[in-house]
C-alpha atoms as a PDB file:
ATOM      1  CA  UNK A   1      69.764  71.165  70.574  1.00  0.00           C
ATOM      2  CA  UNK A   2      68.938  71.067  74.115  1.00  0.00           C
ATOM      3  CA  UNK A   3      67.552  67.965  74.179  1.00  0.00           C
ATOM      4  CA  UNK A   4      70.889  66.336  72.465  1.00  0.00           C
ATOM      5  CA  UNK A   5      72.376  67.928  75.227  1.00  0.00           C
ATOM      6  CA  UNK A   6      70.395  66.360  78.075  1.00  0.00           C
ATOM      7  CA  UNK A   7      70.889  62.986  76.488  1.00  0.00           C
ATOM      8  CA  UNK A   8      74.845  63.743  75.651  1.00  0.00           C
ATOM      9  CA  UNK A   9      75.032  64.547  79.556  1.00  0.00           C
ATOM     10  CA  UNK A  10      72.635  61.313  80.383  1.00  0.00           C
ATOM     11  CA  UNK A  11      75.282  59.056  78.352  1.00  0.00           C
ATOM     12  CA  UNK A  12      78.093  60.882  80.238  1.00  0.00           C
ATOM     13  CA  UNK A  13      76.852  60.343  83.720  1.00  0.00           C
ATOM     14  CA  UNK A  14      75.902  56.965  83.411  1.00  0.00           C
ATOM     15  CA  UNK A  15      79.395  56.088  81.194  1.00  0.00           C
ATOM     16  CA  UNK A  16      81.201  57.950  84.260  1.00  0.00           C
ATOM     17  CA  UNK A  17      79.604  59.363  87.061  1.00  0.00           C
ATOM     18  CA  UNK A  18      80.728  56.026  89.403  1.00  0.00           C
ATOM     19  CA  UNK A  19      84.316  55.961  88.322  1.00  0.00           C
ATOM     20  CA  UNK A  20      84.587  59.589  88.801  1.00  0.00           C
ATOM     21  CA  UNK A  21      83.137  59.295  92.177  1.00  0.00           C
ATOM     22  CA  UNK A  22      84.925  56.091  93.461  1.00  0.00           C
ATOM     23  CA  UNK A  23      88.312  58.101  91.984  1.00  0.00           C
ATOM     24  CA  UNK A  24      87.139  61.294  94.151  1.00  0.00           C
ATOM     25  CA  UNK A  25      86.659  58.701  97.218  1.00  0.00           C
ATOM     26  CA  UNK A  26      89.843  57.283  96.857  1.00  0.00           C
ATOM     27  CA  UNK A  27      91.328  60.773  97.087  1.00  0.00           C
ATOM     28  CA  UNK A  28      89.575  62.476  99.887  1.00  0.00           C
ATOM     29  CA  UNK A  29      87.704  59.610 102.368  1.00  0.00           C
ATOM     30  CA  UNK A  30      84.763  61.434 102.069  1.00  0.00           C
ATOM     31  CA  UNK A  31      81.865  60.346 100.365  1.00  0.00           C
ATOM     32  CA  UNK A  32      79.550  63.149 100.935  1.00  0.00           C
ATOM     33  CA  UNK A  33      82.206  65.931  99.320  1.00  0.00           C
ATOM     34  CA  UNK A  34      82.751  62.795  96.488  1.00  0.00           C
ATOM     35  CA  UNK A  35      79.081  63.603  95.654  1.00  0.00           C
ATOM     36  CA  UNK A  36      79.588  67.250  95.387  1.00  0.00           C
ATOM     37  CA  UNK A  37      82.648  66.942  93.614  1.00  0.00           C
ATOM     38  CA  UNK A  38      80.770  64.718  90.835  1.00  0.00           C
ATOM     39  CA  UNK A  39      77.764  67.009  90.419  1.00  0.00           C
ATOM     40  CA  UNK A  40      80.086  69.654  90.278  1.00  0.00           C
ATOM     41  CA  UNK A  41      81.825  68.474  87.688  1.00  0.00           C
ATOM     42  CA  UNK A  42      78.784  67.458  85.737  1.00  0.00           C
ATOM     43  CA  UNK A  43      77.596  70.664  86.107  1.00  0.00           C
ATOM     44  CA  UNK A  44      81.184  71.878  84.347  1.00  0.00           C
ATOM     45  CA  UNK A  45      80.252  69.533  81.487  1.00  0.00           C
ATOM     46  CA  UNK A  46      77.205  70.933  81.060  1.00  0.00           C
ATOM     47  CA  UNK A  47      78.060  75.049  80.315  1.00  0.00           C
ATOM     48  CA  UNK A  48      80.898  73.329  78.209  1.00  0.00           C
ATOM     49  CA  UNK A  49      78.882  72.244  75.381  1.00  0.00           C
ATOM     50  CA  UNK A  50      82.259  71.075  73.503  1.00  0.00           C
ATOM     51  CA  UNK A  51      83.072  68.643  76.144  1.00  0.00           C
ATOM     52  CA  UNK A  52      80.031  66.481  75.403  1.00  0.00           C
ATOM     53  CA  UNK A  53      80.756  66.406  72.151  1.00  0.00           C
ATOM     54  CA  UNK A  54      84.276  64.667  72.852  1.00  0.00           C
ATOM     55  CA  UNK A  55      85.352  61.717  72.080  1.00  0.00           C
ATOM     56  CA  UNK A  56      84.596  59.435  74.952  1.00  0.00           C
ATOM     57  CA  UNK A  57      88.447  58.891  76.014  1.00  0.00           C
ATOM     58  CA  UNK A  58      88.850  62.602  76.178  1.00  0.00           C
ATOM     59  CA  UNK A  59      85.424  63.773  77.883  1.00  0.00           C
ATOM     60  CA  UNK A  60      86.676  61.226  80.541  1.00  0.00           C
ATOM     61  CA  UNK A  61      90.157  62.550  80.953  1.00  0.00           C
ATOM     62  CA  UNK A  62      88.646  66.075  80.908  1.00  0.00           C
ATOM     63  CA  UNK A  63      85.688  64.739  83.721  1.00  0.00           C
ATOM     64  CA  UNK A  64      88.720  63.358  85.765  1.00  0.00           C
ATOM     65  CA  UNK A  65      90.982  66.701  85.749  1.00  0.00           C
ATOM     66  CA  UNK A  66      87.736  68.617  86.420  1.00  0.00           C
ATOM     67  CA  UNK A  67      87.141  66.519  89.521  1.00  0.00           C
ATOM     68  CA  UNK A  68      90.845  66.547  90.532  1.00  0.00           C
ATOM     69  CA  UNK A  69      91.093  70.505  90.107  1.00  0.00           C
ATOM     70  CA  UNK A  70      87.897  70.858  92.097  1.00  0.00           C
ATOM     71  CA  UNK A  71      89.422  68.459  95.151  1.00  0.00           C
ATOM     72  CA  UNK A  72      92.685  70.291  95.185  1.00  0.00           C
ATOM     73  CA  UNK A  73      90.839  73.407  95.404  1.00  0.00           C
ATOM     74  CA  UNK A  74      88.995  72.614  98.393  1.00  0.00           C
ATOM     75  CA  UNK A  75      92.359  71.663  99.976  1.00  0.00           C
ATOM     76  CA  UNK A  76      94.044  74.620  99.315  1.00  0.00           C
ATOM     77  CA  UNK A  77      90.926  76.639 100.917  1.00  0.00           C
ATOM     78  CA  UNK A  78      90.877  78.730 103.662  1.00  0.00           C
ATOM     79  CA  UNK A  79      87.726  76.660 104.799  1.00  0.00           C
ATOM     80  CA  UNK A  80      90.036  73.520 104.157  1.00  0.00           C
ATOM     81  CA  UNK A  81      92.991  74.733 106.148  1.00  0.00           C
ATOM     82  CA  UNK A  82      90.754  76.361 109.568  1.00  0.00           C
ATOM     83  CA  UNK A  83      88.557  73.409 109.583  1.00  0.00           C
ATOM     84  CA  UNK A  84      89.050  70.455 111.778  1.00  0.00           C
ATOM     85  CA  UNK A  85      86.253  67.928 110.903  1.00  0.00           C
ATOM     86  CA  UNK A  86      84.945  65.736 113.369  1.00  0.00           C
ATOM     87  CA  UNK A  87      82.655  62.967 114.319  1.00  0.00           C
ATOM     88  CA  UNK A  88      81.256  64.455 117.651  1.00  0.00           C
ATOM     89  CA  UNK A  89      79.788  67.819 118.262  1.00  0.00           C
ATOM     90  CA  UNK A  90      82.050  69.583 120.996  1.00  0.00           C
ATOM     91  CA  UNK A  91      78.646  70.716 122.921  1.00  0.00           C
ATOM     92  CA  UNK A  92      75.251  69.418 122.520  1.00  0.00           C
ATOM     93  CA  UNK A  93      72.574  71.907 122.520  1.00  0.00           C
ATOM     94  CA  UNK A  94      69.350  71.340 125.277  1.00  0.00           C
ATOM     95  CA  UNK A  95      66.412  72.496 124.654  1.00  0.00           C
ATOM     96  CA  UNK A  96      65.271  75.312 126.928  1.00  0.00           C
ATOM     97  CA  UNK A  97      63.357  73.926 129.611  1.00  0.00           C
ATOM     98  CA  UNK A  98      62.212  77.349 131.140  1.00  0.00           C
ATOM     99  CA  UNK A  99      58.600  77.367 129.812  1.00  0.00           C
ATOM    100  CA  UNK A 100      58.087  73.777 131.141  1.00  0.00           C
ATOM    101  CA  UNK A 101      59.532  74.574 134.449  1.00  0.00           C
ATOM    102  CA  UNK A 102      57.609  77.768 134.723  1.00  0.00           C
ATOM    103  CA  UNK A 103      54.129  75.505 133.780  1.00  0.00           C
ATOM    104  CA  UNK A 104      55.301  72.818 136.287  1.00  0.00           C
ATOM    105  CA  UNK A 105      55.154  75.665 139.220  1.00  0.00           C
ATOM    106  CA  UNK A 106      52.419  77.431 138.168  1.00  0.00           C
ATOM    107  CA  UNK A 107      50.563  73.857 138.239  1.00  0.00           C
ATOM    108  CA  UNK A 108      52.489  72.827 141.596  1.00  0.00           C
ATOM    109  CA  UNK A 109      51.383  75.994 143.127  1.00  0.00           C
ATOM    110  CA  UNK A 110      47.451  75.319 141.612  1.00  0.00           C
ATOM    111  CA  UNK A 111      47.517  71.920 143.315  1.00  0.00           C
ATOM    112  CA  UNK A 112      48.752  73.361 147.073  1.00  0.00           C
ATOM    113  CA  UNK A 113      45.329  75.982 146.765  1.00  0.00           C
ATOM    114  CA  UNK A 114      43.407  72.702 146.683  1.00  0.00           C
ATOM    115  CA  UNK A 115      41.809  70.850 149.949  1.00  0.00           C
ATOM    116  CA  UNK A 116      43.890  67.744 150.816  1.00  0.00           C
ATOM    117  CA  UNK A 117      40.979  65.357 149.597  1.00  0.00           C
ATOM    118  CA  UNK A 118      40.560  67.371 146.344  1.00  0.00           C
ATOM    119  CA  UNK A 119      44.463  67.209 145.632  1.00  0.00           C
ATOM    120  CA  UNK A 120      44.884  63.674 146.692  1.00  0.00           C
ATOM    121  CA  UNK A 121      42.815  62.602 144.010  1.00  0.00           C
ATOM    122  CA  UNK A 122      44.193  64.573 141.312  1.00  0.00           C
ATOM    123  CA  UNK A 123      47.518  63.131 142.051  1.00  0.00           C
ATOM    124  CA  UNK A 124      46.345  59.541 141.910  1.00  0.00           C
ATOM    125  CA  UNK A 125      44.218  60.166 138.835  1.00  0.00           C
ATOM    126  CA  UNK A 126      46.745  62.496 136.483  1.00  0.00           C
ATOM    127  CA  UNK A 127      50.313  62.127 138.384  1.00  0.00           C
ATOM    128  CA  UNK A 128      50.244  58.246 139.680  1.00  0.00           C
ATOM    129  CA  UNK A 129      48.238  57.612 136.292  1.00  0.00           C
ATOM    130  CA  UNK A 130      45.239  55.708 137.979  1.00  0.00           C
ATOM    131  CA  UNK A 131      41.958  54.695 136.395  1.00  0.00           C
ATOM    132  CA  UNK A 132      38.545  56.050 138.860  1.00  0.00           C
ATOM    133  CA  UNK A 133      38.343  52.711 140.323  1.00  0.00           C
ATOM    134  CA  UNK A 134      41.689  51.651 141.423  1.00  0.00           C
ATOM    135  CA  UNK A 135      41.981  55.228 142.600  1.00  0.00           C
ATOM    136  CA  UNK A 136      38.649  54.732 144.432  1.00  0.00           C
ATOM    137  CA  UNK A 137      40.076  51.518 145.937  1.00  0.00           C
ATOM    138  CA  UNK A 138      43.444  53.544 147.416  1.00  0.00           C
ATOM    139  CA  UNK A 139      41.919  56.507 148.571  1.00  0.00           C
ATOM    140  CA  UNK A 140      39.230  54.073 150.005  1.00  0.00           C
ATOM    141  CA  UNK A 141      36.067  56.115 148.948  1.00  0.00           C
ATOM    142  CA  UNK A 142      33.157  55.529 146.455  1.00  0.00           C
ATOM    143  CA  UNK A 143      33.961  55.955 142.573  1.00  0.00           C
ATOM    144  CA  UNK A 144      31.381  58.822 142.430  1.00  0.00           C
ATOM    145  CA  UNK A 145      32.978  60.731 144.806  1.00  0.00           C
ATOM    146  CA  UNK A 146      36.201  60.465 142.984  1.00  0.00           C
ATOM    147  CA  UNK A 147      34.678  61.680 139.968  1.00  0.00           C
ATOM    148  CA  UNK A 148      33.003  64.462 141.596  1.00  0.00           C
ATOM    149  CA  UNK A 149      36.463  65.431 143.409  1.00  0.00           C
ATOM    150  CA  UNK A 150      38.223  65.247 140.150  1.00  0.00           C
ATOM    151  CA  UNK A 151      35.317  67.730 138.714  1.00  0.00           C
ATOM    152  CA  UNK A 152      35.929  70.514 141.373  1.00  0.00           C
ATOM    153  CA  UNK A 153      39.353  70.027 141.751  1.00  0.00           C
ATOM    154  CA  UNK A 154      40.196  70.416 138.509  1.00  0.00           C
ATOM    155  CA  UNK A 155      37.559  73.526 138.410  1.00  0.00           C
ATOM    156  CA  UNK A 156      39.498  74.913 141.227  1.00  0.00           C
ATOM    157  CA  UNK A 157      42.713  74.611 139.228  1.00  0.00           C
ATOM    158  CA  UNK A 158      41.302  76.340 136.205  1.00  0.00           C
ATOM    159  CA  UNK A 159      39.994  78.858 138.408  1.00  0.00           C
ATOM    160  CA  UNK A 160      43.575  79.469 140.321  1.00  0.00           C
ATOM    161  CA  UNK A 161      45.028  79.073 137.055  1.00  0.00           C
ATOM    162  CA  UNK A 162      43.217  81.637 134.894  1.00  0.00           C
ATOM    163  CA  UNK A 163      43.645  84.234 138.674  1.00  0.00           C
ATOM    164  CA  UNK A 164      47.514  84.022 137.780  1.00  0.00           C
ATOM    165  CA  UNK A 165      46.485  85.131 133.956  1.00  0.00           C
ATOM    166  CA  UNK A 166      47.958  81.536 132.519  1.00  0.00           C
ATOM    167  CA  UNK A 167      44.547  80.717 130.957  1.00  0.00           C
ATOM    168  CA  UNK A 168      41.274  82.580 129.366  1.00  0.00           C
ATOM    169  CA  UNK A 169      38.336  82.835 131.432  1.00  0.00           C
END
């Protein structure tokens, strides 16, 4: 029984579901509420057992009022009648930058507790995005000593860092 009534509803969708929907585009310009009108109306079909069984002239006709009833009743909504649709959102929203701000001070302020050699080559390495050697070559000093200020500097940080209670010691 059910299974008649799977295929019965099969047969009807694929006899009708793209008339019904081009029919419900052609009446409201809106594909998306064309798709709900045509599931909706499906659904219909399917608590009405005695529509499937139809002849296939009068299951249409009954698919088509269905649909038509369903679209006029969206019109004469209260949803329908308040609504304005539109294209554009009125406002966008932005993200709230407050945590990122409050990291980029806590950071800034980490960076001025360093010595000027030790925060020179942080800023080359992490802010100015430059490899040990070409930062070696700007700050004119040795590559090891850039790696060892980049080791205490950024141990300094951590240190400053975790003293304002921003990371575990």
């Amino acid at each position: 029984m059910v299974d008649d009534r799977i295929e019965l509803l099969r047969v009807l969708h694929d006899e009708h579901a793209p008339a019904l929907w081009r029919y419900v585009v052609r009446l409201t310009r809106d594909t998306a509420f064309a798709d709900d009108v045509v599931q909706e109306t499906l659904l219909r079909a399917w608590r009405r057992p005695q529509v499937l069984d139809q002849s296939e002239t009068s299951a249409r006709a009954w698919l088509f009022t269905v649909a038509r009833n369903l679209v006029i009743d969206e019109w004469r909504s209260a949803r329908a009648q308040h609504e304005i649709p539109t294209d554009t959102l009125p406002e966008r929203e932005n993200p709230d930058r407050t945590d990122a701000v409050f990291d980029a001070w806590l950071v800034a302020d980490a960076l001025a507790g360093l010595s000027d050699d030790h925060r020179a080559v942080v800023i080359s390495a992490y802010y100015q995005g430059r490899s040990v050697a070409e930062t070696a070559e700007a700050l004119d000093i040795p590559s090891g000593t850039v790696k060892s200020r980049l080791h205490y500097a950024l141990r300094a940080m951590r240190l400053a860092l975790q003293e304002r209670g921003v990371t575990a010691p």
